[in-house]
Protein backbone atom coordinates (compact mmCIF):
# COMPACT_ATOMS: atom_id res chain seq x y z
CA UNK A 1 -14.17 7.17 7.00
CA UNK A 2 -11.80 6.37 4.02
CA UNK A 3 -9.71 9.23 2.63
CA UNK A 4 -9.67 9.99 -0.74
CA UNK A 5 -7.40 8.44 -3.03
CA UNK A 6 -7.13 10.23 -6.48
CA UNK A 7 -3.78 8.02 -7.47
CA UNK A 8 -1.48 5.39 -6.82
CA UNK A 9 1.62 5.93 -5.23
CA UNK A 10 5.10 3.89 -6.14
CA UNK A 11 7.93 5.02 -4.65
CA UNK A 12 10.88 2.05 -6.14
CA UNK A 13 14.90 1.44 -5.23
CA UNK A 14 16.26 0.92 -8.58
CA UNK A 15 19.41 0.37 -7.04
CA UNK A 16 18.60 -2.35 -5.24
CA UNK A 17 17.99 -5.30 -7.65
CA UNK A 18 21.74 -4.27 -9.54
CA UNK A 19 23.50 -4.34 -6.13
CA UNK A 20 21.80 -7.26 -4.44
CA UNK A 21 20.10 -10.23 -5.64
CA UNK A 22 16.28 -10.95 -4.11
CA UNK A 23 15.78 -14.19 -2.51
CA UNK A 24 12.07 -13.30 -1.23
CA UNK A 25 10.03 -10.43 -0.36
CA UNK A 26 7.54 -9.45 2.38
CA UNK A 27 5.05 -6.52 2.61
CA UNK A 28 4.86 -4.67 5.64
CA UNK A 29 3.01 -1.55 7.03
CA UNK A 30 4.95 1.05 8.30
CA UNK A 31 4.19 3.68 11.47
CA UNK A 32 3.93 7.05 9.88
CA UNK A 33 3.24 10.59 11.77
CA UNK A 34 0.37 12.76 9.49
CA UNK A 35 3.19 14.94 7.62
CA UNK A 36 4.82 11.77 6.35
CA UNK A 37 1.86 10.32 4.76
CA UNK A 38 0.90 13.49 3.36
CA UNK A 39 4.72 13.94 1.84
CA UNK A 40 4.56 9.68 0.49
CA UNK A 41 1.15 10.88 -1.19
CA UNK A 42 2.44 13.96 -2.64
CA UNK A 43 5.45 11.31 -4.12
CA UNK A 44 8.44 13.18 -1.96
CA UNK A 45 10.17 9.40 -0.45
CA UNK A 46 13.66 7.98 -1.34
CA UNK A 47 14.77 4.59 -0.78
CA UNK A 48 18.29 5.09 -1.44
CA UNK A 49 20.74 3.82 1.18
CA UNK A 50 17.81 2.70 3.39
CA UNK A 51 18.34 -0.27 4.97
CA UNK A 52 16.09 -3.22 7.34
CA UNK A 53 17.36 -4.56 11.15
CA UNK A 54 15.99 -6.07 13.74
CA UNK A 55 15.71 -4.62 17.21
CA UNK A 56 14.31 -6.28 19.97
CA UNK A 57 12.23 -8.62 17.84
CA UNK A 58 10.85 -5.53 15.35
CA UNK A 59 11.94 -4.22 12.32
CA UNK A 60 12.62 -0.92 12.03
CA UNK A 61 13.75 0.59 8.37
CA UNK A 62 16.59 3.29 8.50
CA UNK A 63 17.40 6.13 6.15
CA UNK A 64 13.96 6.09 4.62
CA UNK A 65 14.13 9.70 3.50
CA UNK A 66 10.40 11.09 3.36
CA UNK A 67 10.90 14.80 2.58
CA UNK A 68 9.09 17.80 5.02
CA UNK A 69 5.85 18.26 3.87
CA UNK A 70 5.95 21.96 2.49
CA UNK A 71 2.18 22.61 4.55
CA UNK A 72 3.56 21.18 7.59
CA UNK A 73 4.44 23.59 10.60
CA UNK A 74 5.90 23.10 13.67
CA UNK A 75 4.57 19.54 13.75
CA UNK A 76 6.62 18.36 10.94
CA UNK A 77 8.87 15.28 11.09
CA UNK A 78 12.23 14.32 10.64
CA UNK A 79 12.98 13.50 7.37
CA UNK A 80 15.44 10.64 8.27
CA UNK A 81 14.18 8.85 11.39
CA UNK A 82 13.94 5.18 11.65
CA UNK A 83 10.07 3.81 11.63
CA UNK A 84 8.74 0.54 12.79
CA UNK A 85 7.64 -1.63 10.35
CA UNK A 86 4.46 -3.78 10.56
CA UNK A 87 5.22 -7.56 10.34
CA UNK A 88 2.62 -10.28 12.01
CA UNK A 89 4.76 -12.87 14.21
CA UNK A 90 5.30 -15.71 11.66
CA UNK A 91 6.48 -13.60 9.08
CA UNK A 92 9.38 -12.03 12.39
CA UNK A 93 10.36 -15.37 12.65
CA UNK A 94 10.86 -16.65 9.25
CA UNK A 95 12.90 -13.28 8.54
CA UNK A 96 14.77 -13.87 11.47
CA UNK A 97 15.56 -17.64 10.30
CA UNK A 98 16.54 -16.19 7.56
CA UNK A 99 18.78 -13.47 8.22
CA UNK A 100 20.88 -16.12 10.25
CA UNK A 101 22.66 -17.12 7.01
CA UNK A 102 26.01 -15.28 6.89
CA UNK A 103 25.63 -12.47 3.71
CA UNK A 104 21.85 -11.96 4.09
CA UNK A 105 20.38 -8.50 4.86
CA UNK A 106 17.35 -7.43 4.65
CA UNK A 107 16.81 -4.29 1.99
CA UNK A 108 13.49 -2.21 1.01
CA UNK A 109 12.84 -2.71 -2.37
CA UNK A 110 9.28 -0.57 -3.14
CA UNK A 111 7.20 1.87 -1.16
CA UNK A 112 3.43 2.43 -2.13
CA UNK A 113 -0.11 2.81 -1.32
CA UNK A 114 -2.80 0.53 -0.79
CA UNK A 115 -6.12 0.43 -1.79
CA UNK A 116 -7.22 1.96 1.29
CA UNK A 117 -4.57 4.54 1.09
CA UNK A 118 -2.46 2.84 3.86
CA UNK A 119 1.51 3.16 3.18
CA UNK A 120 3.16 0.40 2.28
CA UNK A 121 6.98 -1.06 2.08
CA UNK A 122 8.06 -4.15 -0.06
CA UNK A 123 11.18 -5.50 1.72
CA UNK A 124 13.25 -8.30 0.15
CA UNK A 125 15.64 -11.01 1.61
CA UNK A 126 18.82 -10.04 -0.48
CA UNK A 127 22.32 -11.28 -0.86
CA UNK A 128 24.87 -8.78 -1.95
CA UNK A 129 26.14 -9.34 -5.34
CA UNK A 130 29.95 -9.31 -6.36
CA UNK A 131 31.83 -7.65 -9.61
CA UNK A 132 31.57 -10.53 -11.91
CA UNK A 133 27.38 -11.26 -10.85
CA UNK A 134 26.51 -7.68 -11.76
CA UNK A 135 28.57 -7.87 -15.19
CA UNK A 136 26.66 -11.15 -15.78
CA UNK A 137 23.65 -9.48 -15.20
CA UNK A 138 24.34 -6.19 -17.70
CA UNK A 139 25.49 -9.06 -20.51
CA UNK A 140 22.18 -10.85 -20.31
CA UNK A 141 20.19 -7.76 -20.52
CA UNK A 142 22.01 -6.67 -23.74
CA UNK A 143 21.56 -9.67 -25.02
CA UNK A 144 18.13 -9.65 -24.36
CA UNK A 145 17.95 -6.08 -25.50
CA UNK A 146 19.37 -7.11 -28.91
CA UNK A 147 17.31 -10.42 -29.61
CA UNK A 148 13.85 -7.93 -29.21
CA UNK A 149 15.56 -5.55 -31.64
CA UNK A 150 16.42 -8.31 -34.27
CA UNK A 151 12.74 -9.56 -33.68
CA UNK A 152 10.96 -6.62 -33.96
CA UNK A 153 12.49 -5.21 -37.19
């Protein structure tokens, strides 16, 4: 039986692609009790200062805040625990390849639902940018910013 999915949920972490720059990106499900699917749906999730590691060969994601689901009762969850993330075994080992290099982390980038009305998060291969890359960045954007201005006038 599929549940009914009236809209789209996209949860993203703006922060993320001004502090780090993405190398690649993975989609994985995530293990979610009933109030946290119900709070994702109802668009109550934060990505800020959440953070990817590996533990005993799975991922888990930390500080994914999903808010208490106001209907919830005593069966509600806590709106900070760490949840294992769905990965199948090729993708674990390229990410833990990966995550060798010195200065790589592993970040969520976007949490949403599927089709089916599954949760899922985007997690990215990132490389923490310095001063100077992020001031790079914020010129190129004006620039860009002011060549569609010039061009649309």
């Amino acid at each position: 039986m599929k549940p009914n999915i009236q809209q789209k949920i996209s949860i993203k972490n703006r922060r993320a692609s001004f502090d780090y720059s993405l190398i690649e990106t993975f989609t994985a499900g995530i293990v979610l009790l009933g109030t946290e699917i119900k709070a994702i749906r109802e668009g109550k999730a934060s990505l800020v200062d959440s953070f990817c590691y590996f533990r005993n060969g799975e991922v888990f994601v930390r500080n994914l805040n999903i808010s208490i689901y106001t209907e919830g009762n005593l069966y509600n969850h806590e709106p900070t625990r760490e949840r294992k993330l769905l990965l199948n075994k090729q993708e674990l080992t390229k990410l833990q390849k990966k995550l060798v290099d010195k200065g790589l982390t592993l970040i969520p980038t976007l949490l949403f639902t599927s089709d089916n009305g599954y949760a899922k998060l985007e997690i990215a291969v990132a490389k923490g940018k310095k001063m100077f890359d992020k001031r790079d960045d914020m010129k190129a954007k004006d620039i860009d910013r002011d060549l569609k201005r010039k061009f649309n006038n």
